[in-house]
Protein backbone atom coordinates (compact mmCIF):
# COMPACT_ATOMS: atom_id res chain seq x y z
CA UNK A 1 110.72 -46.31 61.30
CA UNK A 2 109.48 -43.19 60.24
CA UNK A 3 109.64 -42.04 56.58
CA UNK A 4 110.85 -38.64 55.60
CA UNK A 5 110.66 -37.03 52.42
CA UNK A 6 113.20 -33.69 51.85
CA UNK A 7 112.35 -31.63 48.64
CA UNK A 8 115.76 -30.39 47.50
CA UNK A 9 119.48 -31.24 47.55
CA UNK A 10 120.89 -28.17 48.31
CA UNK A 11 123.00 -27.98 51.62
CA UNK A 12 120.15 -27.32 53.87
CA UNK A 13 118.42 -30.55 52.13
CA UNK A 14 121.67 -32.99 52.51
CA UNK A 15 122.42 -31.51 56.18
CA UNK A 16 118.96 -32.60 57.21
CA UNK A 17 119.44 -35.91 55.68
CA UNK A 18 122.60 -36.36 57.42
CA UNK A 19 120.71 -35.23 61.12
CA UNK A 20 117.56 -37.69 60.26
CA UNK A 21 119.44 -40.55 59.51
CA UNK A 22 121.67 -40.28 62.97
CA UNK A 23 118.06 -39.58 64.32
CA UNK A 24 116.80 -42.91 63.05
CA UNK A 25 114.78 -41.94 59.75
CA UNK A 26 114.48 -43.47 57.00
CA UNK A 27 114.99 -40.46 54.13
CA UNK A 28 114.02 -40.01 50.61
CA UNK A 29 115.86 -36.80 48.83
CA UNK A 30 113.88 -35.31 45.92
CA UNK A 31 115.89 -33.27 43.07
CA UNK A 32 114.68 -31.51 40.27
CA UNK A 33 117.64 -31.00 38.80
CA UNK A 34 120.40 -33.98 37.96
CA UNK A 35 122.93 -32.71 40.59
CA UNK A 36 123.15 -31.92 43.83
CA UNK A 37 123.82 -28.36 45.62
CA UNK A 38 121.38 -25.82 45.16
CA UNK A 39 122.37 -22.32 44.44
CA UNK A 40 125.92 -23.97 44.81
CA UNK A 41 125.59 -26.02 42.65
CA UNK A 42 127.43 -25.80 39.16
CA UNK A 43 129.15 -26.70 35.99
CA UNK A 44 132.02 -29.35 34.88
CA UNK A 45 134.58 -29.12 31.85
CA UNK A 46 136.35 -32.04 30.78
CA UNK A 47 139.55 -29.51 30.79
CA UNK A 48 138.92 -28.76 34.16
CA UNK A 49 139.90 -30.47 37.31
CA UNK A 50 137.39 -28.51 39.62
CA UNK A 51 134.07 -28.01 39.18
CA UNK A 52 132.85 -24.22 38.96
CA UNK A 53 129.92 -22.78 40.85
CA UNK A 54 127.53 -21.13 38.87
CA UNK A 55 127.51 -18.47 41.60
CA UNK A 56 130.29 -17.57 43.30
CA UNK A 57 131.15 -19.20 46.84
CA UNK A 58 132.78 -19.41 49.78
CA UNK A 59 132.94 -20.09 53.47
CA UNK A 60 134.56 -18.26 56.67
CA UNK A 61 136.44 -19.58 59.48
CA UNK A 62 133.62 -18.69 61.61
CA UNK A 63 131.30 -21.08 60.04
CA UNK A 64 131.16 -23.50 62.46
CA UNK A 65 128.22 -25.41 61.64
CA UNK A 66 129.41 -26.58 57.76
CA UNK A 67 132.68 -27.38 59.37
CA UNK A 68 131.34 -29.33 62.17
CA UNK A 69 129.39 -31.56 59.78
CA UNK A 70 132.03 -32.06 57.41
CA UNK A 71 133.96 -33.36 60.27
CA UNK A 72 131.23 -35.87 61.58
CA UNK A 73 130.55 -36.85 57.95
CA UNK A 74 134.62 -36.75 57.58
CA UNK A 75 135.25 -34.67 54.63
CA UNK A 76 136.61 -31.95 56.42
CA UNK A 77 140.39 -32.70 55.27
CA UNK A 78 139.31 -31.10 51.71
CA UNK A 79 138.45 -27.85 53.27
CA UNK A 80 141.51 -25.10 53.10
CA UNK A 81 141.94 -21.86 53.96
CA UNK A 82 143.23 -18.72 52.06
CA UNK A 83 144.01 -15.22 52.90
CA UNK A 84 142.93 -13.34 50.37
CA UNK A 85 143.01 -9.61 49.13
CA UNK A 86 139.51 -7.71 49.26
CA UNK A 87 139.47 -4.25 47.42
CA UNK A 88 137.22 -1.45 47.01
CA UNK A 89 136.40 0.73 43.49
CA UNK A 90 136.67 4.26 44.03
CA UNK A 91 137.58 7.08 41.77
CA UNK A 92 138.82 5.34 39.37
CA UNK A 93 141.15 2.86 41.43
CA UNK A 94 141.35 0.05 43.85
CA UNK A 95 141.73 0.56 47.29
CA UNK A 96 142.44 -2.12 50.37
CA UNK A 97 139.73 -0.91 52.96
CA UNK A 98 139.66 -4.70 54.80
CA UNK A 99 142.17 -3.66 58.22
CA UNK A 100 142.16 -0.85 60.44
CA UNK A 101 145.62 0.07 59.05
CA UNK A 102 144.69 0.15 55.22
CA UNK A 103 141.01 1.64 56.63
CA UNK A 104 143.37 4.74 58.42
CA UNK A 105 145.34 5.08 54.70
CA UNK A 106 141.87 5.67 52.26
CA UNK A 107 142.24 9.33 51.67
CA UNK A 108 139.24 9.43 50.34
CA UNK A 109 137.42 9.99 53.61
CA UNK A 110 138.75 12.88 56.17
CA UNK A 111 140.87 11.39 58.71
CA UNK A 112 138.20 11.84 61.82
CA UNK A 113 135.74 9.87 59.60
CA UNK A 114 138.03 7.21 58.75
CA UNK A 115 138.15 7.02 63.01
CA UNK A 116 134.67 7.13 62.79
CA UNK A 117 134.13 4.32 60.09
CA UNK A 118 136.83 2.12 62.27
CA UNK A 119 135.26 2.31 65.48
CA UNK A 120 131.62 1.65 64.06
CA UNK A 121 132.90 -1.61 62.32
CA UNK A 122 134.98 -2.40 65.47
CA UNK A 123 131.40 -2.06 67.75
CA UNK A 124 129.21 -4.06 65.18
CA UNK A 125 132.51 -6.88 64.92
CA UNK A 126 132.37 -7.92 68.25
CA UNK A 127 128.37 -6.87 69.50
CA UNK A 128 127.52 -10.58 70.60
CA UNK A 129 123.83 -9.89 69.30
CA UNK A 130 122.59 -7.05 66.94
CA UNK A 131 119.37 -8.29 66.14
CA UNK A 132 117.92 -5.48 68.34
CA UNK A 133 119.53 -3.04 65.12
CA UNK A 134 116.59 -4.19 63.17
CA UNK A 135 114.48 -1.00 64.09
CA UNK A 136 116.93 1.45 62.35
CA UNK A 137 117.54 1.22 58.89
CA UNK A 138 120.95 0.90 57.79
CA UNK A 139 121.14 4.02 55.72
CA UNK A 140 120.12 5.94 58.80
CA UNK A 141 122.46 4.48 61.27
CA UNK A 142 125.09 4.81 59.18
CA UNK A 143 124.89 8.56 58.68
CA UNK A 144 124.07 8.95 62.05
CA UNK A 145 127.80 6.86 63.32
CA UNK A 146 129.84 7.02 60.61
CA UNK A 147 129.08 10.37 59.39
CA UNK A 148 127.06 11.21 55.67
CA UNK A 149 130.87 10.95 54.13
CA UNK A 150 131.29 7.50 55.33
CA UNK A 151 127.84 6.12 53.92
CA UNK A 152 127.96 7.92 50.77
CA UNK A 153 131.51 6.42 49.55
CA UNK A 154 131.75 3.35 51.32
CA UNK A 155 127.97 1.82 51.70
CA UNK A 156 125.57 3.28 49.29
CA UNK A 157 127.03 2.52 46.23
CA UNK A 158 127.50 -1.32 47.87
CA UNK A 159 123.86 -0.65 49.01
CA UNK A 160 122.04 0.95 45.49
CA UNK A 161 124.13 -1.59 43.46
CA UNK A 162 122.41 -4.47 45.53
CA UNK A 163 119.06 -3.25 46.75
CA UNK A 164 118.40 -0.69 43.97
CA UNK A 165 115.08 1.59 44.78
CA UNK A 166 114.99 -0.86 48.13
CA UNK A 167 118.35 0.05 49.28
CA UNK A 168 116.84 2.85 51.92
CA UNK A 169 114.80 0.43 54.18
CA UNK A 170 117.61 -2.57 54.53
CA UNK A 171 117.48 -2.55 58.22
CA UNK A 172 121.08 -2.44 60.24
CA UNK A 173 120.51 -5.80 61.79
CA UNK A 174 121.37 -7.04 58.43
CA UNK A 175 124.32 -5.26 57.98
CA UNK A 176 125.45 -6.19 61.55
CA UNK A 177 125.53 -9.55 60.81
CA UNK A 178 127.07 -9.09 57.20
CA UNK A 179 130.28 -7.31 59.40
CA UNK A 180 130.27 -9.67 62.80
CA UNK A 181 130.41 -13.16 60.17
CA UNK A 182 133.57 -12.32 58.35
CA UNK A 183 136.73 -13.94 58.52
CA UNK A 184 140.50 -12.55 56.74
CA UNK A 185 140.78 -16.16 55.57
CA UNK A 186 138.13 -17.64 52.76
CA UNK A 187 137.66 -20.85 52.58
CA UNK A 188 136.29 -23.13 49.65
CA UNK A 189 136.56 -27.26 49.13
CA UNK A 190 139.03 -29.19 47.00
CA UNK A 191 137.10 -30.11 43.46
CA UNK A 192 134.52 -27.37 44.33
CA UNK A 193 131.20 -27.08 46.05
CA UNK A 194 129.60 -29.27 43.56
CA UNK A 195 131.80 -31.73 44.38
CA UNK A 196 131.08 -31.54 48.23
CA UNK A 197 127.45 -31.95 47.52
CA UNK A 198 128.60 -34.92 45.16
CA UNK A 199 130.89 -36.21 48.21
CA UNK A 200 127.52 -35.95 50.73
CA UNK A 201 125.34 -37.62 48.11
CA UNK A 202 127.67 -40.35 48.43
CA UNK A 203 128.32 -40.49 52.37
CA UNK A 204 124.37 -40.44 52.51
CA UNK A 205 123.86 -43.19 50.14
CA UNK A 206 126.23 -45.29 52.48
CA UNK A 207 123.41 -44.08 55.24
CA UNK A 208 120.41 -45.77 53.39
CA UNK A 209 119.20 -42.21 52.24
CA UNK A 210 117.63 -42.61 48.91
CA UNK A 211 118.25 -39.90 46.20
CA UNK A 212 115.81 -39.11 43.30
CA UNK A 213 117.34 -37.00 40.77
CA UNK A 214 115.49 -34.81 37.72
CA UNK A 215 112.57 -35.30 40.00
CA UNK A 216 110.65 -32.29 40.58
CA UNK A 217 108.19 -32.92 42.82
CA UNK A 218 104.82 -30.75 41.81
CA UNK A 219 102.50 -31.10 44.80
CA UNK A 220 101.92 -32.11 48.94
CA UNK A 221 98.93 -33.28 49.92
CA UNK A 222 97.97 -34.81 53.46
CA UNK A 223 95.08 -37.53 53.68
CA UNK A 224 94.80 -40.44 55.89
CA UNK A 225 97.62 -39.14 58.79
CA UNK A 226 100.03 -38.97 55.40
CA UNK A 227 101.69 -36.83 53.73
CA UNK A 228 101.79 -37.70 49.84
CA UNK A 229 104.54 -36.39 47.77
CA UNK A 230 103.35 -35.98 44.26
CA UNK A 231 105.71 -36.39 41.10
CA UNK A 232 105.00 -36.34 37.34
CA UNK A 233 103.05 -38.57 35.91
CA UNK A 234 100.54 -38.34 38.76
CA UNK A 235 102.82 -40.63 40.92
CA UNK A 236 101.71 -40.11 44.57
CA UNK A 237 104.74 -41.31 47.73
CA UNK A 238 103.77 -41.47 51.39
CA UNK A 239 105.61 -40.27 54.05
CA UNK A 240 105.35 -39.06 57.52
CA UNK A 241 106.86 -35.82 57.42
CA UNK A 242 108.47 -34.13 54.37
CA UNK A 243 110.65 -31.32 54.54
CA UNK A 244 110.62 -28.88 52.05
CA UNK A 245 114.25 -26.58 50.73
CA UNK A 246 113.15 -24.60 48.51
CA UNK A 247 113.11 -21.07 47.66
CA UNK A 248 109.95 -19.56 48.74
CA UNK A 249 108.44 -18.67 44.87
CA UNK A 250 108.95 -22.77 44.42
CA UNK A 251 107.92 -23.81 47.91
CA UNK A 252 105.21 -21.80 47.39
CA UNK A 253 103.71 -23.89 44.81
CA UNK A 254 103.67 -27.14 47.15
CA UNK A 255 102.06 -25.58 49.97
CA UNK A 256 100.47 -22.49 51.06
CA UNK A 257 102.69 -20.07 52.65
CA UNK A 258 102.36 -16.15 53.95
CA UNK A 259 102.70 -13.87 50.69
CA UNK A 260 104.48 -11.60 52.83
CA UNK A 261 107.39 -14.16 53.54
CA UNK A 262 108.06 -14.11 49.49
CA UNK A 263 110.17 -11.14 49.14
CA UNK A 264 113.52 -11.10 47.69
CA UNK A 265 115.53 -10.31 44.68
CA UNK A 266 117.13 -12.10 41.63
CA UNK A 267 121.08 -12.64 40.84
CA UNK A 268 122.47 -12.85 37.31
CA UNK A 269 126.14 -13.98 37.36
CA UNK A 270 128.02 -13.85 34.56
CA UNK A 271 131.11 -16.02 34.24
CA UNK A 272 134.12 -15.53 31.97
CA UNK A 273 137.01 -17.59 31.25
CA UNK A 274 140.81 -16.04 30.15
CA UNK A 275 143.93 -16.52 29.12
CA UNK A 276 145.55 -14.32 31.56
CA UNK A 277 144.96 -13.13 35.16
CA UNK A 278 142.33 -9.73 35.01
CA UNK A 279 143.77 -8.33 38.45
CA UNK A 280 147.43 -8.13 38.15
CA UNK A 281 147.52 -7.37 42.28
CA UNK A 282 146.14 -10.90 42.63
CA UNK A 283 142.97 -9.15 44.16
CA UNK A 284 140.00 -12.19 44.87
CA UNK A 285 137.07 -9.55 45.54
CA UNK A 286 136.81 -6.21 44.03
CA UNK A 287 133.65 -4.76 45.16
CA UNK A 288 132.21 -1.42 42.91
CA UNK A 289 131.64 1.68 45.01
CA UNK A 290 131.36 4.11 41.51
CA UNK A 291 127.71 5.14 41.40
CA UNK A 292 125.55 4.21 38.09
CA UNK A 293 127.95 0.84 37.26
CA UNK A 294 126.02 -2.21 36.01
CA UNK A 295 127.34 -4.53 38.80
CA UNK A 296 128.28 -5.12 41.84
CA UNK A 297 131.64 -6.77 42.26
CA UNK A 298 134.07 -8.79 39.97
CA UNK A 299 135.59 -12.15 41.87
CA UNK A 300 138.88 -13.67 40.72
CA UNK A 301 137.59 -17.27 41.73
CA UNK A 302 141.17 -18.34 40.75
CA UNK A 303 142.87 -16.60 42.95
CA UNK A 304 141.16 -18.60 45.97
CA UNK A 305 141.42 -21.81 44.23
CA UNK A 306 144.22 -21.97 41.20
CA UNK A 307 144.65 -21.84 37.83
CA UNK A 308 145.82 -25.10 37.55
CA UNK A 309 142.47 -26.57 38.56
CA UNK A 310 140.91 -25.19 35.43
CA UNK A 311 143.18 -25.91 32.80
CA UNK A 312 145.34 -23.61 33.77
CA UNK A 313 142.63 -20.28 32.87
CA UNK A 314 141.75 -17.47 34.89
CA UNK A 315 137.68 -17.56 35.81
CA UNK A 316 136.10 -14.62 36.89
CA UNK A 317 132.36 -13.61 38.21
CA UNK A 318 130.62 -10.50 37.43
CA UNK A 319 127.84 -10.39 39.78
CA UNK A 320 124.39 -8.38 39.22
CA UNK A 321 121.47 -8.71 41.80
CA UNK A 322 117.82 -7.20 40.27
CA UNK A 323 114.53 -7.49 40.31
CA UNK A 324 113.28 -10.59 38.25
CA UNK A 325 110.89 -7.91 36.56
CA UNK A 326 113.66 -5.60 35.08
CA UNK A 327 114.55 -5.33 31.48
CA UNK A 328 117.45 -6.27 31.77
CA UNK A 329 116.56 -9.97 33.18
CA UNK A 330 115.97 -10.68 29.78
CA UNK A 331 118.59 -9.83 28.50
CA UNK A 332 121.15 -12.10 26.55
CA UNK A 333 124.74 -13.07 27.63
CA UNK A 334 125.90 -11.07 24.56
CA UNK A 335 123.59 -8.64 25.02
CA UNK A 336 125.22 -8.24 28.87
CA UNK A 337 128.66 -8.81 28.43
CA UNK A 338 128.60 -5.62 25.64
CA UNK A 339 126.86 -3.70 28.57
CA UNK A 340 129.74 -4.62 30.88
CA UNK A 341 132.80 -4.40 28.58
CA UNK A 342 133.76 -0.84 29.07
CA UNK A 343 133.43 -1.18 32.92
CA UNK A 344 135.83 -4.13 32.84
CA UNK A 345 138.31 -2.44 30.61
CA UNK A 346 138.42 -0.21 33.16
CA UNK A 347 139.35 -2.51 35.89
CA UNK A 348 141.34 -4.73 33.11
CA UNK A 349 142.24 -2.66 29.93
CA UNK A 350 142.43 -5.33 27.19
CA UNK A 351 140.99 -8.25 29.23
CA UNK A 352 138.97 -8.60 26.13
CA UNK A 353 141.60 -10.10 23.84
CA UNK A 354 142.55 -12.97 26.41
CA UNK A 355 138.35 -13.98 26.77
CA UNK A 356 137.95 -17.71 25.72
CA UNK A 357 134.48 -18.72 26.75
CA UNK A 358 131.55 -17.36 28.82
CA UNK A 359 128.48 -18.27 30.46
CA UNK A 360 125.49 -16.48 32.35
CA UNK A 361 123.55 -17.78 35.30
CA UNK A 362 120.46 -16.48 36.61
CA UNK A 363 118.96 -17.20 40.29
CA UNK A 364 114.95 -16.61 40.37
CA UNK A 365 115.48 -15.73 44.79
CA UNK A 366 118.95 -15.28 45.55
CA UNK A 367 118.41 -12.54 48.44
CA UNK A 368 115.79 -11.53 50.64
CA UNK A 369 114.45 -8.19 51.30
CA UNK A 370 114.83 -7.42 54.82
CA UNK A 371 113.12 -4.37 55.80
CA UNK A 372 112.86 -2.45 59.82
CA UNK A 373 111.49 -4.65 62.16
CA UNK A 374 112.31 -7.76 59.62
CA UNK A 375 111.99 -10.26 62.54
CA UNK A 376 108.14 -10.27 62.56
CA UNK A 377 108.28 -11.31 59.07
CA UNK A 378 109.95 -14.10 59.18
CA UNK A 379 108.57 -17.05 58.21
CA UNK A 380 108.06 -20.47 60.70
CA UNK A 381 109.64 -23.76 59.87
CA UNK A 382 106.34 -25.17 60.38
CA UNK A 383 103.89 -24.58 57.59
CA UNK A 384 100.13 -24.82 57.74
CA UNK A 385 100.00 -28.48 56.90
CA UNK A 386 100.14 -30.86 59.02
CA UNK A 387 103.54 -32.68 59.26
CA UNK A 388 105.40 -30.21 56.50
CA UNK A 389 107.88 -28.25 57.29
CA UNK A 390 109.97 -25.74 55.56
CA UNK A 391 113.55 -24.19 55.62
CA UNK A 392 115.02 -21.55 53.18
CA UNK A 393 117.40 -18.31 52.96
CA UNK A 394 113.95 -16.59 54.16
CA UNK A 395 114.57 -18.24 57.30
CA UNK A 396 118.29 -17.39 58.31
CA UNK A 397 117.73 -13.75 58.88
CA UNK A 398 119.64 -11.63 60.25
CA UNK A 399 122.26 -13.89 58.73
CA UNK A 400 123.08 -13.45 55.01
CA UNK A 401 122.42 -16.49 52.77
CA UNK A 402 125.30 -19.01 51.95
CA UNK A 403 125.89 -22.38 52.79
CA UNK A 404 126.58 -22.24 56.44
CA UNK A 405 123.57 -21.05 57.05
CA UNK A 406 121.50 -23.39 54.91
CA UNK A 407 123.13 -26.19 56.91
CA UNK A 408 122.43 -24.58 60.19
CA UNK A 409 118.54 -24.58 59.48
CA UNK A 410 118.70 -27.69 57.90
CA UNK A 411 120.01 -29.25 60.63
CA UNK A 412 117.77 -27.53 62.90
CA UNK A 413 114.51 -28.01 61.06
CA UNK A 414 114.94 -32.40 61.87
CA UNK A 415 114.14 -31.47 65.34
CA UNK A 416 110.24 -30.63 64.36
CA UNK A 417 110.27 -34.36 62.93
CA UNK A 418 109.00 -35.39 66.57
CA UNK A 419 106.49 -32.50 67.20
């Protein structure tokens, strides 16, 4: 029986697990850290019945490939579904942009492009295949369909708050797959996505798949038709293929990979817990379209999953994507959350009064820079070495990252175990 080593226990790491063991491996799961779920991964409160991502998460109907394994590894009953409301930040309020009806009502566009807008989303909703988009950049194809009015209020402030100096030369193949992928119903798992990692660890373990947590593994090396997984404490494992799940700054330390694969930029979250609801419309996603604000979007996790599942408190996300090499990376959760206060009291006046607690999380690679022409870039599941292989966010493109998609590749990535 062959021996297979995966380097990670995010989604793409368990999925793969789940596919070699039905394939007839025998798997080893390494972990640096003492829980499972990667970027999804997150925090527990003894006042809490859920479990809270560190980043915010969720899944769409069309994501076919978590939902089919969570029915083979039968989980799938804790999976629900939620229509929720999706707004959009403009001139100082809120506006519901998410249907061709509330698209025709935002005054803030002329009426012919508001047509315009609609019938450009409706073309990239249902193109089968826009990877051929990738030779335009979105910013140009934008203007060009939806008109410069269209861009300017609806994508480039979504665009500059994400990409920053990048923002320009995102190509449209990207964006194509950021509209075709979405669903009007979000859906997320009962006890959180921690806990679905937790509930995997478990249905693996029943599978013979061995887990080694707080084990960061700090070297492959191939000799003698093996691979050799090397831990601390110069503690050298065998196997016969090893799969690595990594994000490519941290794969790159176990094995040599292209430098021009490693693109991609950092996420700082910050997480607060109130007293009271901070939308009073019951809004889930509020995304920022005011130029010069220091995030991106503010997400009501709670109203996708409950109060009542954390102790009855409201939790919200402030997300921030940046370069890892900005100030402002460095910067403390005080130090952020005085930053962001008088852009939340605009969106909440006197949220402040009802904070409890708060927490900031920071992702190293949490999005890829994906540039005209991206497809020549990307990466091969098979490294260099011999028998290694390799699966990450890098890999999904044109899809966006998320959890879907790291099982996807992790599922497909098994099928090299044979080359």
């Amino acid at each position: 029986m062959k021996k297979i080593a995966i380097i990670g226990a995010g989604f793409a790491g368990l999925a793969a697990a789940w596919e070699a063991v039905k394939s007839g491996y025998k798997v080893d799961i390494f972990e640096a850290e003492k829980l499972p779920g990667g970027l999804a991964s997150g925090l527990k409160n003894d006042k809490w019945l859920w479990s809270l991502e560190h980043h915010y998460h969720h899944i769409f109907q069309t994501d076919k490939d978590i939902l089919n394994l969570l029915s083979e590894m039968n989980l799938n009953k804790k999976i629900f579904f939620k229509t929720v409301n999706t707004r959009s930040y403009f001139d100082k309020r809120a506006w519901s942009v998410d249907s061709p009806i509330n698209l025709l009502r935002f005054s803030p566009l002329s009426f012919f492009d508001r047509l315009r807008v609609g019938f450009v989303i409706a073309f990239l909703k249902f193109l089968p295949n826009g990877r051929w988009l990738e030779k335009y950049s979105a910013k140009d194809f934008l203007i060009k369909t939806m008109g410069k009015a269209g861009w300017e209020i609806l994508w480039q402030p979504l665009f500059d708050g994400k990409f920053g100096k990048q923002a320009g030369k995102i190509n449209m193949a990207w964006f194509w797959a950021r509209i075709s992928s979405r669903s009007q119903q979000l859906g997320y798992y009962q006890g959180g996505f921690l806990c679905l990692a937790e509930d995997m660890v478990e249905v693996l373990k029943s599978k013979g798949v061995k887990f080694h947590f707080s084990a960061p593994v700090l070297k492959i090396k191939s000799s003698n038709k093996k691979i050799n997984v090397i831990l601390e404490k110069n503690k050298s494992l065998p196997f016969d293929n090893v799969l690595i799940t990594l994000p490519s700054p941290v794969a790159s330390k176990l094995v040599d990979l292209p430098k021009n694969n490693l693109k991609g930029l950092s996420a700082r979250t910050l997480v607060l817990e109130l007293d009271k609801e901070f939308f009073i419309d019951q809004t889930y996603w509020l995304s920022i379209h005011e130029k010069n604000w220091p995030f991106l979007a503010v997400v009501e996790h709670t109203n996708l999953t409950n109060k009542k599942n954390y102790g009855n408190k409201t939790i919200i996300y402030v997300g921030k994507y940046l370069d890892k090499k900005e100030s402002f990376y460095k910067l403390s959760k005080e130090e952020i959350l005085k930053i962001y206060q008088p852009f939340l009291e605009k969106l909440s006046p006197g949220f402040n009064k009802y904070l409890k607690r708060s927490w900031i999380f920071d992702a190293d690679f949490a999005q890829p820079l994906v540039f005209t022409n991206h497809s020549k870039e990307v990466p091969l599941i098979k490294t260099d070495m011999n028998g290694v292989y390799w699966v990450s966010m890098q890999h999904v493109y044109p899809w966006d990252r998320g959890i879907n998609y790291a099982v996807k590749f992790g599922l497909e990535a098994v099928k090299y175990f044979n080359d």
